[in-house]
Protein backbone atom coordinates (compact mmCIF):
# COMPACT_ATOMS: atom_id res chain seq x y z
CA UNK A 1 32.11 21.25 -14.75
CA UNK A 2 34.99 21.70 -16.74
CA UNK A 3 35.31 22.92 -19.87
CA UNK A 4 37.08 21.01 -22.48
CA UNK A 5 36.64 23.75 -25.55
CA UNK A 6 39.54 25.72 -26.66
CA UNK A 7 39.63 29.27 -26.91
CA UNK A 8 38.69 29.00 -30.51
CA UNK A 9 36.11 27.15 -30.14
CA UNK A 10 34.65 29.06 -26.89
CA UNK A 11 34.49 32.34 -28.89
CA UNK A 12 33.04 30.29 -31.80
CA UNK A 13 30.17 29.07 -29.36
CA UNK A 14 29.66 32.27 -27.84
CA UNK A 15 29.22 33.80 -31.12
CA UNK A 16 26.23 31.55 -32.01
CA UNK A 17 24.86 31.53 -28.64
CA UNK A 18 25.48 28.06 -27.62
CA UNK A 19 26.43 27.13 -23.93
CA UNK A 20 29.95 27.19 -22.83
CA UNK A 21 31.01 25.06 -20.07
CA UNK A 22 29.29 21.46 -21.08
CA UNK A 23 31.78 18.18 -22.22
CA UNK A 24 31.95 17.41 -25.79
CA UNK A 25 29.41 14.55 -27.59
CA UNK A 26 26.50 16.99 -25.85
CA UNK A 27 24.58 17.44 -29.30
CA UNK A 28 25.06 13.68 -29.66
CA UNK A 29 22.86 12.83 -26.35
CA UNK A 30 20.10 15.20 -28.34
CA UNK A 31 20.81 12.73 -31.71
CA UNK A 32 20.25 9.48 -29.44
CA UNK A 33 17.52 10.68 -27.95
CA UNK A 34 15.70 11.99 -31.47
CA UNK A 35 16.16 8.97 -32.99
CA UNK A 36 14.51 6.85 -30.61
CA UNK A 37 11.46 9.19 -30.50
CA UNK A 38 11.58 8.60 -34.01
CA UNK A 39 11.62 5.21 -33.57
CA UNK A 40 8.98 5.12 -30.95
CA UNK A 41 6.84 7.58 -33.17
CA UNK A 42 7.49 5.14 -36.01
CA UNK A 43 6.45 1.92 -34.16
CA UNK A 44 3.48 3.31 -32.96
CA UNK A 45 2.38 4.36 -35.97
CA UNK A 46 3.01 1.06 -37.80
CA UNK A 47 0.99 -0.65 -35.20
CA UNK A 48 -1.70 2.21 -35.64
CA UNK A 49 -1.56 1.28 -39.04
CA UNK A 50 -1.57 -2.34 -39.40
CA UNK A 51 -4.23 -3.76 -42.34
CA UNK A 52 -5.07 -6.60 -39.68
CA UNK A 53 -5.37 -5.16 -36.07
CA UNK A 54 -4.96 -1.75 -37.12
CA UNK A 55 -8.52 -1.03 -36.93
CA UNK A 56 -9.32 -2.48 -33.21
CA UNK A 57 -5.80 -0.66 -32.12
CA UNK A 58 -7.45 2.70 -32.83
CA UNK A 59 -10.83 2.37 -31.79
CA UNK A 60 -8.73 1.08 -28.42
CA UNK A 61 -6.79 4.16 -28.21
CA UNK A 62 -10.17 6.43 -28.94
CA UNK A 63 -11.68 4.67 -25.78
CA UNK A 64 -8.70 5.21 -24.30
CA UNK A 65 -8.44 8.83 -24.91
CA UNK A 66 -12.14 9.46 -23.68
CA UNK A 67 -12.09 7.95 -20.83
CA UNK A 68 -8.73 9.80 -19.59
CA UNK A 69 -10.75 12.66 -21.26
CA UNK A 70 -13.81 12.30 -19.10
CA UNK A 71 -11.62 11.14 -16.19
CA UNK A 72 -9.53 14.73 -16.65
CA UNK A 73 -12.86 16.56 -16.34
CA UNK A 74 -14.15 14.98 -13.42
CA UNK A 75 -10.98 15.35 -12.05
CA UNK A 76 -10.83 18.86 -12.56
CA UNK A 77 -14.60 19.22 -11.60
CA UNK A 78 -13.76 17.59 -8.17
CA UNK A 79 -10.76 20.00 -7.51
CA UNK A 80 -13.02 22.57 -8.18
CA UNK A 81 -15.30 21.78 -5.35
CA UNK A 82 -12.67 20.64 -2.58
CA UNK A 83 -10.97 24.05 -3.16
CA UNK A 84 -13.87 26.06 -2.54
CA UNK A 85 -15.47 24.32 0.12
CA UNK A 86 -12.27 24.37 1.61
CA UNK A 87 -11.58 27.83 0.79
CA UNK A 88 -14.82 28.55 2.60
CA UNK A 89 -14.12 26.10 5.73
CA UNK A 90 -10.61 27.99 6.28
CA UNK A 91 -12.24 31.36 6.07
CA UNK A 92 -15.27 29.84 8.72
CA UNK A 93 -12.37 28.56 10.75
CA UNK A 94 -10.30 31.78 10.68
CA UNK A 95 -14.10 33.77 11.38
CA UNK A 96 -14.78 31.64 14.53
CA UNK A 97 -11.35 32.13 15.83
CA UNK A 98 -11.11 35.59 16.08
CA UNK A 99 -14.97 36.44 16.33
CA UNK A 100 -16.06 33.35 18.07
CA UNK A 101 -14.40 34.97 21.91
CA UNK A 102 -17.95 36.46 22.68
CA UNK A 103 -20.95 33.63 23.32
CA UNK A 104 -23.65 34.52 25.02
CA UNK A 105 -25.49 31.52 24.80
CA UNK A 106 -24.23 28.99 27.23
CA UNK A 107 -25.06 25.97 25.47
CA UNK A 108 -22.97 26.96 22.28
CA UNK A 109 -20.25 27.25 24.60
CA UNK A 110 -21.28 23.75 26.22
CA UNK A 111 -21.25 22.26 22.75
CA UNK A 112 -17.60 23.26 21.51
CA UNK A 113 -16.15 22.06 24.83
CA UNK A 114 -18.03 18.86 24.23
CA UNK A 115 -16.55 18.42 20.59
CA UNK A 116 -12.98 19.61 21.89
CA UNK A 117 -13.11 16.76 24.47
CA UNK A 118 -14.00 14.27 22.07
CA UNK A 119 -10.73 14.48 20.48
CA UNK A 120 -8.58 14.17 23.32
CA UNK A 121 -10.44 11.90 25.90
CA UNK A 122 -10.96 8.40 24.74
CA UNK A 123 -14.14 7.87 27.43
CA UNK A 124 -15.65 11.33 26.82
CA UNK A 125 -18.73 10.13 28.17
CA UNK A 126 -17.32 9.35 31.43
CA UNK A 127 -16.78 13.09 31.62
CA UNK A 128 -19.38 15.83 32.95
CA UNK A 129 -19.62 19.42 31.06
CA UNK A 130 -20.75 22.06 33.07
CA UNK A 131 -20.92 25.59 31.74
CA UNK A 132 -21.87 29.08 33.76
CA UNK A 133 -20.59 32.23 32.87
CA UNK A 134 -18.33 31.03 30.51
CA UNK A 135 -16.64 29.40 33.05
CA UNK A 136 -16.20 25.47 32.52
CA UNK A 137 -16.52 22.71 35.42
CA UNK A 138 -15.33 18.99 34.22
CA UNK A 139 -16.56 16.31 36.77
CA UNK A 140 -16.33 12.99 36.27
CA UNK A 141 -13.17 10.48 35.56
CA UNK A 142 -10.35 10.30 33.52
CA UNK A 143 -6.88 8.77 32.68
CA UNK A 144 -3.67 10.50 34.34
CA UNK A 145 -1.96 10.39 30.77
CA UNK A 146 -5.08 12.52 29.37
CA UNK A 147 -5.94 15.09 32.04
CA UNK A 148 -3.01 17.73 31.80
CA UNK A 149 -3.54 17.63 27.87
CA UNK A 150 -7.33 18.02 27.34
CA UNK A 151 -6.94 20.81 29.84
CA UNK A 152 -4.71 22.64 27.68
CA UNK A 153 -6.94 22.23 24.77
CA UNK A 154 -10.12 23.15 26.51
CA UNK A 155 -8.41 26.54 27.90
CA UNK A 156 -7.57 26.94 24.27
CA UNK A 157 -11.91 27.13 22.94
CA UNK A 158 -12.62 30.33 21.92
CA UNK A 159 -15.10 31.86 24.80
CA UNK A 160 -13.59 29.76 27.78
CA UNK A 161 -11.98 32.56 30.44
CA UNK A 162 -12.00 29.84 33.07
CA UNK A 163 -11.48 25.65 32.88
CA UNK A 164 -11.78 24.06 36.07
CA UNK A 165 -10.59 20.63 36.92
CA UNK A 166 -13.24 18.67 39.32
CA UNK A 167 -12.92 15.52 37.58
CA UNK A 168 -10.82 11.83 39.57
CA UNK A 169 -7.95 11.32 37.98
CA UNK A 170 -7.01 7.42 37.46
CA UNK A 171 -3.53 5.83 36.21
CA UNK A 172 -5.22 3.24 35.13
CA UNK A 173 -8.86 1.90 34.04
CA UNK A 174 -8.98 -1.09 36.35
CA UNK A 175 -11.38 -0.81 38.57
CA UNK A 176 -13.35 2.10 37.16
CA UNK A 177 -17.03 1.18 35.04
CA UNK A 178 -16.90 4.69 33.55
CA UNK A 179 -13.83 3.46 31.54
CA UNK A 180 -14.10 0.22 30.62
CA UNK A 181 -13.79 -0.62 26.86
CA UNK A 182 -11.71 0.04 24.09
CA UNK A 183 -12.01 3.99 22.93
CA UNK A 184 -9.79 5.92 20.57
CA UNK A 185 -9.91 9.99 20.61
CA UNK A 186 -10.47 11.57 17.51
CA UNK A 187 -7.11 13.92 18.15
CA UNK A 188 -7.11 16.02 14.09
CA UNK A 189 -4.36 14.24 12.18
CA UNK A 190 -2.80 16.93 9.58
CA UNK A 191 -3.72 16.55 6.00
CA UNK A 192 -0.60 15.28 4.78
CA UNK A 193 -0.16 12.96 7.60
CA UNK A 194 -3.62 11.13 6.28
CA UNK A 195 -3.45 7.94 4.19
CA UNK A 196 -5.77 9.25 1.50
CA UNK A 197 -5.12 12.76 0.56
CA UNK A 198 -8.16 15.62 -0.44
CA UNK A 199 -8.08 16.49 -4.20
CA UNK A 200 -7.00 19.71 -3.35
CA UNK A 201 -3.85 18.80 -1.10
CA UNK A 202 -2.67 16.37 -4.06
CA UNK A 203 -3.00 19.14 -6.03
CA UNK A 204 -0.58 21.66 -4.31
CA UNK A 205 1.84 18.57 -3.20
CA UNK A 206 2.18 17.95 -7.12
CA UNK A 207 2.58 21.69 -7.62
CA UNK A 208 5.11 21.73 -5.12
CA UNK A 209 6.87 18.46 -6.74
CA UNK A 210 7.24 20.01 -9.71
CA UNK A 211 8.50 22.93 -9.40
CA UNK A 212 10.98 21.53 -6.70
CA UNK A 213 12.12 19.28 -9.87
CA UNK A 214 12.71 22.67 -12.36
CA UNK A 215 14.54 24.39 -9.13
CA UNK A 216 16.83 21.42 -8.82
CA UNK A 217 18.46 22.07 -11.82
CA UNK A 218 19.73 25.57 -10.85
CA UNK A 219 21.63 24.16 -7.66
CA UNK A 220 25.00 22.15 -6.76
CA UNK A 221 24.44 18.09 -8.10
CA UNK A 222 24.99 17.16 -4.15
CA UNK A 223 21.73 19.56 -3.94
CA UNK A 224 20.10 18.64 -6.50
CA UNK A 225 19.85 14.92 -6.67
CA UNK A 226 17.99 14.38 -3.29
CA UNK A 227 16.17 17.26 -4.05
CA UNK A 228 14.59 15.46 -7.19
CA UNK A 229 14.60 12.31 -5.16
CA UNK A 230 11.97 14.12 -3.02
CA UNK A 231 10.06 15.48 -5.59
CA UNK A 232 9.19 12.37 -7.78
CA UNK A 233 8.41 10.72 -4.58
CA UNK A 234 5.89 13.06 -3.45
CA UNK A 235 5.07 13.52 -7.26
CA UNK A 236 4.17 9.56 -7.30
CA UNK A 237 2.40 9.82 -3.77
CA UNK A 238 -0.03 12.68 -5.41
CA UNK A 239 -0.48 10.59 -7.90
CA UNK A 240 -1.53 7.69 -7.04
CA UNK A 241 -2.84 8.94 -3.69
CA UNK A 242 -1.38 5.81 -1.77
CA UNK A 243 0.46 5.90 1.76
CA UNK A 244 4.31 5.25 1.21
CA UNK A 245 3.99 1.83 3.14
CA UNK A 246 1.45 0.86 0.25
CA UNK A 247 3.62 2.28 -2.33
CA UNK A 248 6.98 0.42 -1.42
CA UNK A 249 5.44 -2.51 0.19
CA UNK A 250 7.21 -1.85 3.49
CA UNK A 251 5.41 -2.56 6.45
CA UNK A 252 2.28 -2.30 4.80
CA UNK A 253 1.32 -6.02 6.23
CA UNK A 254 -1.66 -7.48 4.30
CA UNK A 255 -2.76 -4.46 2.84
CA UNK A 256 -1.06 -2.64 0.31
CA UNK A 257 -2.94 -3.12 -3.47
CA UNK A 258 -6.88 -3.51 -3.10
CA UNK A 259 -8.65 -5.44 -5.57
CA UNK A 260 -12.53 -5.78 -6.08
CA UNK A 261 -14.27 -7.63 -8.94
CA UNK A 262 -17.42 -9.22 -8.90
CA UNK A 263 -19.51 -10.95 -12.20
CA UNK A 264 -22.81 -12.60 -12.15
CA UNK A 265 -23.64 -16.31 -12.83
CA UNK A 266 -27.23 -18.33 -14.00
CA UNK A 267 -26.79 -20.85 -11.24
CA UNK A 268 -28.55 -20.77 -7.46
CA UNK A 269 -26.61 -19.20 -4.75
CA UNK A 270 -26.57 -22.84 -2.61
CA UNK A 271 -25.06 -24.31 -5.66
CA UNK A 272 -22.09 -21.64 -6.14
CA UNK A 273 -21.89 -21.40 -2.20
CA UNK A 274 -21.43 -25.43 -1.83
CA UNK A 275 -18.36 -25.56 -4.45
CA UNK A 276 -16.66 -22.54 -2.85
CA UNK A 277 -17.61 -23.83 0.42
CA UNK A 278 -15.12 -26.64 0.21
CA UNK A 279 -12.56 -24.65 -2.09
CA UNK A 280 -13.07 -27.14 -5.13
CA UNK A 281 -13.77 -24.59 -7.66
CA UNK A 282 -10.63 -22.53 -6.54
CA UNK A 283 -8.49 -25.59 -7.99
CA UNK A 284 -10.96 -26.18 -11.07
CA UNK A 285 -10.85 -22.75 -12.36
CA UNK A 286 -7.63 -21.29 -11.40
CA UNK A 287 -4.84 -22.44 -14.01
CA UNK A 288 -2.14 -21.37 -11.36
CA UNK A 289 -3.25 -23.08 -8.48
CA UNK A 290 -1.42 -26.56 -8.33
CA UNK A 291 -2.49 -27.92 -4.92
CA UNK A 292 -5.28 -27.14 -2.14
CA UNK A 293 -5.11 -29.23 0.91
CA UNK A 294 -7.18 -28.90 3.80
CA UNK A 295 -6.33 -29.70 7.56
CA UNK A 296 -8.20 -28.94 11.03
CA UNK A 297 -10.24 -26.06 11.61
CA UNK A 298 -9.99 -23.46 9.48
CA UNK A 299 -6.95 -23.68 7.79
CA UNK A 300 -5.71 -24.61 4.60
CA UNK A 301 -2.33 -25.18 2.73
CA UNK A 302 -1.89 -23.83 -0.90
CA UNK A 303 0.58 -24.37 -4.00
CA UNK A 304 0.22 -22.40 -6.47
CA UNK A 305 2.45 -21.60 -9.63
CA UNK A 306 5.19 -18.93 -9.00
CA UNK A 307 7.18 -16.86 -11.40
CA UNK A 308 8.96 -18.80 -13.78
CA UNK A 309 6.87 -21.99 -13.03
CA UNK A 310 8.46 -22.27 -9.75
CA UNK A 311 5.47 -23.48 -7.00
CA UNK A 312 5.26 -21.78 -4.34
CA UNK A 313 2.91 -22.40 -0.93
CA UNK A 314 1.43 -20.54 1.95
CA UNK A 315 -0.93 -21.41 4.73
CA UNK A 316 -4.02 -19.46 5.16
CA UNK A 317 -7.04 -19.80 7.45
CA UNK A 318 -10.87 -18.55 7.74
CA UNK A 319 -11.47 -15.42 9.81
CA UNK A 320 -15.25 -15.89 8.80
CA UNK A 321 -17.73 -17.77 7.60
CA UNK A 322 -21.67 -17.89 7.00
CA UNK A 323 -24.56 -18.52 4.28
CA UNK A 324 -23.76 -15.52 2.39
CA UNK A 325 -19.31 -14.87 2.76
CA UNK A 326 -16.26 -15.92 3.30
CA UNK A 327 -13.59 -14.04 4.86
CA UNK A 328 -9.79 -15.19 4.70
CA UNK A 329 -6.13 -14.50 5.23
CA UNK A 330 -2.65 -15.46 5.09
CA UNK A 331 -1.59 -16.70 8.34
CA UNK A 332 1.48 -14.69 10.11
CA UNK A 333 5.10 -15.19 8.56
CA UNK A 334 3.84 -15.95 5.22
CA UNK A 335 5.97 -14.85 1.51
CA UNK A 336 2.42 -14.18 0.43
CA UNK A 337 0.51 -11.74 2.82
CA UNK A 338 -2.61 -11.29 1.84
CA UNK A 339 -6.47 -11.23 2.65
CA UNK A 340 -9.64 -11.46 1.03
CA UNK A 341 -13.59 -11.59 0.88
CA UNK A 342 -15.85 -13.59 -1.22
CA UNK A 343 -19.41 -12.93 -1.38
CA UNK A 344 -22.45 -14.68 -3.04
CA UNK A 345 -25.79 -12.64 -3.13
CA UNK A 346 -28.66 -13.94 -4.95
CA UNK A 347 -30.15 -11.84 -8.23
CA UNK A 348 -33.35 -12.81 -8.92
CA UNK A 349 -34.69 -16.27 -8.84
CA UNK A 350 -31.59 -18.76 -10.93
CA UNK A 351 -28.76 -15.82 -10.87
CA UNK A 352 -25.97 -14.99 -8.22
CA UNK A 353 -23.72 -12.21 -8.07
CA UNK A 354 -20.24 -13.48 -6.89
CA UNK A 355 -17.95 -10.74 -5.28
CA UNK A 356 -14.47 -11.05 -4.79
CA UNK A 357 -12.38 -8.46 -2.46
CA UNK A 358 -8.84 -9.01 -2.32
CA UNK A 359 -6.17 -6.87 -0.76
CA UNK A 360 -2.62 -8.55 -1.21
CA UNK A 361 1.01 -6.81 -0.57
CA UNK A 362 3.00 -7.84 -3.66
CA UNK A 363 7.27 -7.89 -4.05
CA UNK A 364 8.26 -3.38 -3.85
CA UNK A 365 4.34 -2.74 -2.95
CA UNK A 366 2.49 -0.99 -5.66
CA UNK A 367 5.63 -0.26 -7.01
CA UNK A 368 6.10 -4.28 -8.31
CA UNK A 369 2.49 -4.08 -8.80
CA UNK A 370 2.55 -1.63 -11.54
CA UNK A 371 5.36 -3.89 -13.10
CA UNK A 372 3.06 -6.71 -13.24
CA UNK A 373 0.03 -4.69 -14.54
CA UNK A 374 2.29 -4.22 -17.87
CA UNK A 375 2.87 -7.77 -18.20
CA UNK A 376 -1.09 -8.27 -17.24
CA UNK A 377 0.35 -10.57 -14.37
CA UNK A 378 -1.01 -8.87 -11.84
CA UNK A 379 -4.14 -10.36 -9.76
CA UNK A 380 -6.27 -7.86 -10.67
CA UNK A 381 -6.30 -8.93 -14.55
CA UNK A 382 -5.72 -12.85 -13.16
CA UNK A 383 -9.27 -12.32 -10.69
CA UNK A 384 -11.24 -10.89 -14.09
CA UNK A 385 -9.91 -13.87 -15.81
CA UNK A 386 -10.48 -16.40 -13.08
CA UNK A 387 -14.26 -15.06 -12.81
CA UNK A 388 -14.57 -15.60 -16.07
CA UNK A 389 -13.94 -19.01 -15.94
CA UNK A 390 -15.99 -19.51 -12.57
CA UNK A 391 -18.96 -18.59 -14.40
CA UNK A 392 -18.33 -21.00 -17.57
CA UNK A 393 -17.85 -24.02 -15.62
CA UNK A 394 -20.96 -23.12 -12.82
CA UNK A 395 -23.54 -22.68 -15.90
CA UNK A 396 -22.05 -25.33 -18.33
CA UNK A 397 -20.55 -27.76 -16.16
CA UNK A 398 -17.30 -28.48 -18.19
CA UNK A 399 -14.27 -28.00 -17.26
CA UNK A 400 -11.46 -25.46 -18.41
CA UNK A 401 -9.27 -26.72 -21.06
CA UNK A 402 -6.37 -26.15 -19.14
CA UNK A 403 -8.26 -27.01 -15.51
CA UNK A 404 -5.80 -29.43 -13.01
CA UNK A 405 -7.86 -32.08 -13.36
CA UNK A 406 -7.44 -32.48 -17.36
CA UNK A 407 -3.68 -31.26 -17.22
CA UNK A 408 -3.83 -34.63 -14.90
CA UNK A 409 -5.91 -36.56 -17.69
CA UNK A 410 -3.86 -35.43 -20.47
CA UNK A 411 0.02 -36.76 -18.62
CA UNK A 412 1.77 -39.45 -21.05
CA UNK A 413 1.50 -42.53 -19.59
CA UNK A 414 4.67 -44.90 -19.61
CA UNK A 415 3.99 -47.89 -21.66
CA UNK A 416 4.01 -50.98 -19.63
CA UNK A 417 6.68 -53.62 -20.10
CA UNK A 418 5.51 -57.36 -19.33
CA UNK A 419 8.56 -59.24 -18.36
CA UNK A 420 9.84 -62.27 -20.70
């Protein structure tokens, strides 16, 4: 960058050990950004401080802090463990690989190549194991597109000299009992290729994020910027331990935020079951659903309120249903993919536990989802509140104040001109 300090005022720097080389208005960037931690400082403690709420704001921020506390230390706790167990599975790993050339027992031998075909053969049991002096016979059947690779990994099993192929080899599974059925090999997927990462990996992939993040600032800006790019994405991904389909929303279909509440209710599970049967107490106790309309089958049409007011419907249709659950989802080409689960399970003799599983793929994934969370407009907070309300109007009987079916009662009616 180019300097634009005179002579003077470079010597003048370098004499009080201030860095050369940076535009001028740096130290007021510093300023600005004091005085709004002042301000933030100041706001929070006004609110802190407050004669009215004051008090319930800190005993809310004490919770707060102890459960991140306690959170922290199970955390920590739980890294603890996956490190050494995996410390010690890496060292078992690296033990058997080198040590593990010399079996004596045939049926340890017969055991690994069993587990080693498992992950590459999806009809394992269609294929015959037999082991004699460490050499290996396969018999049996098995798919063209399979063979050449599962004989690679079986020559590969520490203690096999010999691996050899006696097995019929089919290009396809038409015709043949032995392979009938759907089967998917259990082929090892690497760590950071998994959906939901291991405490420790998170660990060393935040690690990594960060100090990619303190490097970047050391190297050219066309460097730098996707290298910080890179590490507060895989600095979010640690954190929140979500797939990057889930985080941005991007082919993530139904499934990108999971949400799970459940509360429990004094009324008989064939009463609660017979108003969610017919999806009246959706519309009764949901303040944003406008509309529920039911057509053949098993499929239903829904309006419900949209940002800003602005309805907004989708079609969706019953995957499942029996004494006990319900099981739904958006149908194809919908704005609002989603799917859910609602459960009712009798407690006791007059009490049922409702149970509502909903997994939903919101605007930018869990990205827009967060965004929503600070507004407490996302459905998580909405399904608490909804619940809430389900379980007022099943033990009372009255409706919510703000219920369709009043907003309907409570509509001015034009007064009625008789003509002269």
């Amino acid at each position: 960058m180019i300097s634009m300090y005179t002579p003077i005022d470079r010597e003048l720097l370098r004499t009080r050990g201030l860095p050369i080389g940076t535009r001028r208005g740096w130290p007021g960037r510093r300023t600005a950004a004091a005085l709004a931690a002042a301000a933030v400082a100041g706001a929070a403690a006004g609110a802190l401080c407050d004669p009215y709420r004051g008090r319930f704001r800190r005993a809310l921020v004490r919770d707060k802090a102890l459960r991140a506390g306690r959170k922290v230390r199970a955390g920590a706790a739980g890294l603890a463990c996956d490190a050494g167990n995996r410390g010690r599975g890496v060292v078992a790993e690296a033990r058997y690989r080198l040590k593990g050339r010399r079996v004596d027992d045939p049926q340890v031998l017969h055991d690994r190549v069993r587990s080693e075909l498992g992950r590459h053969v999806t009809h394992p049991h269609a294929v015959d194991v037999h082991v004699e002096d460490r050499a290996v016979t396969l018999t049996g059947v098995v798919l063209e597109r399979e063979a050449a690779r599962t004989l690679r990994a079986l020559r590969r099993v520490p203690g096999v000299d010999r691996v050899d192929a006696r097995w019929t080899v089919h290009r396809q599974s038409t015709g043949v009992s032995a392979l009938q059925g759907d089967g998917h090999p259990r082929e090892p997927v690497p760590e950071l290729l998994q959906e939901n990462w291991s405490q420790t990996a998170r660990f060393l992939v935040a690690t990594a994020a960060a100090a990619g993040w303190i490097l970047a600032g050391r190297t050219p800006r066309p460097v730098a910027w996707p290298l910080r790019v890179t590490s507060a994405v895989l600095a979010v991904r640690a954190a929140v331990n979500l797939s990057l389909r889930r985080l941005t929303g991007i082919g993530a279909g139904r499934r990108a935020i999971d949400v799970e509440d459940a509360i429990t209710v004094s009324a008989r599970p064939e009463e609660v079951l017979a108003k969610v049967s017919d999806y009246s107490l959706f519309q009764q106790v949901m303040p944003d659903v406008r509309r529920i309309s039911r057509s053949e089958g098993r499929r239903s049409h829904w309006t419900i309120r949209g940002p800003a007011g602005v309805p907004v419907g989708f079609d969706a249709e019953e995957t499942r249903s029996d004494g006990t659950e319900i099981v739904w989802r958006s149908c194809d080409g919908q704005l609002l993919a989603h799917e859910g689960t609602l459960r009712v399970d009798p407690v006791g003799d007059d009490r049922t536990r409702l149970q509502v599983r909903l997994s939903y793929n919101p605007v930018a994934g869990a990205v827009g989802h967060a965004v929503a969370a600070m507004f407490r407009a996302d459905p998580k907070h909405k399904l608490r509140t909804d619940l809430q309300r389900a379980k007022s109007y099943l033990e009372t009987g009255v409706l919510p104040h703000d219920a369709p079916a009043r907003r309907e009662s409570r509509r001015p009616v034009a007064p009625r001109t008789t003509p002269r």
